[in-house]
C-alpha atoms as a PDB file:
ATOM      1  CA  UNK A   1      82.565  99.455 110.450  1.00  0.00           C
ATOM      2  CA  UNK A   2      85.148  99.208 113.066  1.00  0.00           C
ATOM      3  CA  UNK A   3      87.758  96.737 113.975  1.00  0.00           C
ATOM      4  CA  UNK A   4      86.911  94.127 115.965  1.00  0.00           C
ATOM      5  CA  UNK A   5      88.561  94.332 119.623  1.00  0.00           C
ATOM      6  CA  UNK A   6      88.991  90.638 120.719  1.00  0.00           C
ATOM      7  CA  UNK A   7      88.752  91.422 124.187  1.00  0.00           C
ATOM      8  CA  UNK A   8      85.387  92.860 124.061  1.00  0.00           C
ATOM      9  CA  UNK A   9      83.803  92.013 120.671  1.00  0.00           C
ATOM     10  CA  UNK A  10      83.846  88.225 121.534  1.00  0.00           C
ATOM     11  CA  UNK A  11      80.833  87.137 123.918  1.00  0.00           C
ATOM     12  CA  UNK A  12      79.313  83.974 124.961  1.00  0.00           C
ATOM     13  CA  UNK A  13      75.612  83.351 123.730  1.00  0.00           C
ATOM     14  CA  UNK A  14      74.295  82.831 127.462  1.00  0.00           C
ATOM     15  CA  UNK A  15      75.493  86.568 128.218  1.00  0.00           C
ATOM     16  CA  UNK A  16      74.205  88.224 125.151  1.00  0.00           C
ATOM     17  CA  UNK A  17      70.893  86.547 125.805  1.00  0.00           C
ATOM     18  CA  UNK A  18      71.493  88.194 129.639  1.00  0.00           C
ATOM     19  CA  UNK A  19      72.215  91.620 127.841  1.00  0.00           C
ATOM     20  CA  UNK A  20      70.999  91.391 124.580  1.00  0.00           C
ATOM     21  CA  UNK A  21      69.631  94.904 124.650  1.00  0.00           C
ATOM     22  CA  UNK A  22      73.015  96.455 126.136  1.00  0.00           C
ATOM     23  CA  UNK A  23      75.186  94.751 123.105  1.00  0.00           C
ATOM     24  CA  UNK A  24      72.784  95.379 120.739  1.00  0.00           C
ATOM     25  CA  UNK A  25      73.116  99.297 121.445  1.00  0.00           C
ATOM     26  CA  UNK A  26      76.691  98.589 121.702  1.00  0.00           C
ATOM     27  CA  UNK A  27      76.961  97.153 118.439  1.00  0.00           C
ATOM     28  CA  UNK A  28      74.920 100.156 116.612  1.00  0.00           C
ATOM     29  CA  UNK A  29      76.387 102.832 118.554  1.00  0.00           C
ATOM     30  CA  UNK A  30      80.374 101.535 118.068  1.00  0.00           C
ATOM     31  CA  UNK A  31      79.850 100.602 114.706  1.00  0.00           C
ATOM     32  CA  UNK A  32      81.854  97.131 115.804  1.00  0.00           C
ATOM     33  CA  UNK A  33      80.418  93.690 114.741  1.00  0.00           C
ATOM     34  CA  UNK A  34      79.551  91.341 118.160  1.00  0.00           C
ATOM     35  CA  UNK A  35      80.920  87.634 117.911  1.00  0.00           C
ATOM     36  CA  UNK A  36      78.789  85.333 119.741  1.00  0.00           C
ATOM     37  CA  UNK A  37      80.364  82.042 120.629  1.00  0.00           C
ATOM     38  CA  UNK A  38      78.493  78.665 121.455  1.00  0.00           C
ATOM     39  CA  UNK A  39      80.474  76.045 123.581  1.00  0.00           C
ATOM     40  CA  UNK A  40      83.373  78.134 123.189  1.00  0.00           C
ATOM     41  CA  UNK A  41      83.531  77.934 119.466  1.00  0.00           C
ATOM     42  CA  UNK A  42      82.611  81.155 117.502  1.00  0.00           C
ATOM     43  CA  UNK A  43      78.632  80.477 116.241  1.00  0.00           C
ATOM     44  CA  UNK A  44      78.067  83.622 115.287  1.00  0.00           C
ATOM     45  CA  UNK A  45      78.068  87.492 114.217  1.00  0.00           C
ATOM     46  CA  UNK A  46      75.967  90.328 115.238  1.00  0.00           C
ATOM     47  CA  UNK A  47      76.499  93.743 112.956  1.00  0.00           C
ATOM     48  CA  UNK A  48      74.561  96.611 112.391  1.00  0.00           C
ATOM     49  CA  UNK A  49      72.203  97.077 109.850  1.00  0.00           C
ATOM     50  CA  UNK A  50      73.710  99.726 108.002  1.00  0.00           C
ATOM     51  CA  UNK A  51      76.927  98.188 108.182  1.00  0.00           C
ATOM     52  CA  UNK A  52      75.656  94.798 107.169  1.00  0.00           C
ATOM     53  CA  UNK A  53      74.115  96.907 103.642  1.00  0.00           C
ATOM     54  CA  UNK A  54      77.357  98.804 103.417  1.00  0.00           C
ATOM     55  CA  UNK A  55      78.833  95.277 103.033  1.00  0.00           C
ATOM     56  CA  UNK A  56      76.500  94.118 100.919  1.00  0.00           C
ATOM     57  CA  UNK A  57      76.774  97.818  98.455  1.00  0.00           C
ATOM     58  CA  UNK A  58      80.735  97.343  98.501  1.00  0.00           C
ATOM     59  CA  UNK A  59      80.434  93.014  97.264  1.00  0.00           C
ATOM     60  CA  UNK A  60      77.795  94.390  94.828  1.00  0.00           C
ATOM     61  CA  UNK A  61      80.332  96.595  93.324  1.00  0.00           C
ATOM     62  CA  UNK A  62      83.512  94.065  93.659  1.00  0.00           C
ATOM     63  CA  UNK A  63      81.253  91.616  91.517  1.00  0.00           C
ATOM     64  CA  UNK A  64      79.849  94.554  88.872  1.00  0.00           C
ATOM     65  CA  UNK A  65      83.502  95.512  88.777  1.00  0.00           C
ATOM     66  CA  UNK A  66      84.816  91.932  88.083  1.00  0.00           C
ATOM     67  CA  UNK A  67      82.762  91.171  85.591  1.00  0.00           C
ATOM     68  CA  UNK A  68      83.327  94.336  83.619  1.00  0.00           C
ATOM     69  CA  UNK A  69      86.947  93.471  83.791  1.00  0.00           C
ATOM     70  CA  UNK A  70      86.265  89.856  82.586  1.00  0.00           C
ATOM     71  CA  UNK A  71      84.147  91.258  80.044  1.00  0.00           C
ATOM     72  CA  UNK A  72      87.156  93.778  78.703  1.00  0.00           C
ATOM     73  CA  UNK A  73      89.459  91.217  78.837  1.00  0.00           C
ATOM     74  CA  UNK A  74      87.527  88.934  76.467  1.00  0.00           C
ATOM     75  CA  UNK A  75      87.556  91.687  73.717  1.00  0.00           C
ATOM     76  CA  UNK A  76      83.840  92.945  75.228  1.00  0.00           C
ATOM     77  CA  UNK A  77      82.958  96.253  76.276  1.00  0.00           C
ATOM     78  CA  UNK A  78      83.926  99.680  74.899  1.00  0.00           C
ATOM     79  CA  UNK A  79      87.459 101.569  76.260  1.00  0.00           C
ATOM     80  CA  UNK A  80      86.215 104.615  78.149  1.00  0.00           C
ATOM     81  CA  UNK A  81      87.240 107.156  75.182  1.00  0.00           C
ATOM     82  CA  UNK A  82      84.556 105.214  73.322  1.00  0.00           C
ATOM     83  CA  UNK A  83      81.851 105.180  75.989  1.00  0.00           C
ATOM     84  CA  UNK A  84      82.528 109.328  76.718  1.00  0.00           C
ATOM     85  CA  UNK A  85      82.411 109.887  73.037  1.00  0.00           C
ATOM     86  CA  UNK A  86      79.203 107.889  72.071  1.00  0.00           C
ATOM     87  CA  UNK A  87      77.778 109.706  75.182  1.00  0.00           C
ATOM     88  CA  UNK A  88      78.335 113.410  74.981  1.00  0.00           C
ATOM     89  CA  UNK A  89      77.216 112.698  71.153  1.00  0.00           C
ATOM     90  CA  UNK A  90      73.585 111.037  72.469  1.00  0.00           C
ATOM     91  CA  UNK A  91      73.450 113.797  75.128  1.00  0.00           C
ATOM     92  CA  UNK A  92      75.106 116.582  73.751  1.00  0.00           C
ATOM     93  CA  UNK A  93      72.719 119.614  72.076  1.00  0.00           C
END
């Protein structure tokens, strides 16, 4: 996902209901999310779907990786010579 431009990523909700389609292709084709503003105040954002999972993937993995680190730091866990070790001798022939 792009940067957002602020002179053309920022649109008012009565013209993206005018050109919904337009910005919508916009949005999926320049990988840039589409702020919608309602009475001048930001209301809301308009990303692509693949983005929007990307985003979701990469907090999936910041919260996996923050609770493994919580988890080492409380004495949990195994250090990674311990994990490769206990695996090649499960997996190994």
């Amino acid at each position: 996902m792009s940067q957002i431009q602020l002179d053309q990523d920022i649109r008012s909700l009565s013209d993206f209901r005018a050109n919904a389609a337009s910005y919508i292709e916009r949005v999926k084709s320049h990988h840039r999310p589409l702020v919608l503003t309602q009475h001048g105040k930001s209301s809301a954002v308009l990303i692509d779907v693949e983005d929007y999972q990307k985003l979701l993937d990469k907090i999936q993995l910041l919260e996996e990786l923050s609770t493994a680190r919580m988890e080492l730091d409380n004495g949990e866990g195994v250090s990674q010579e311990e994990f490769f070790s206990e695996l090649r001798a499960n997996y190994s022939s």
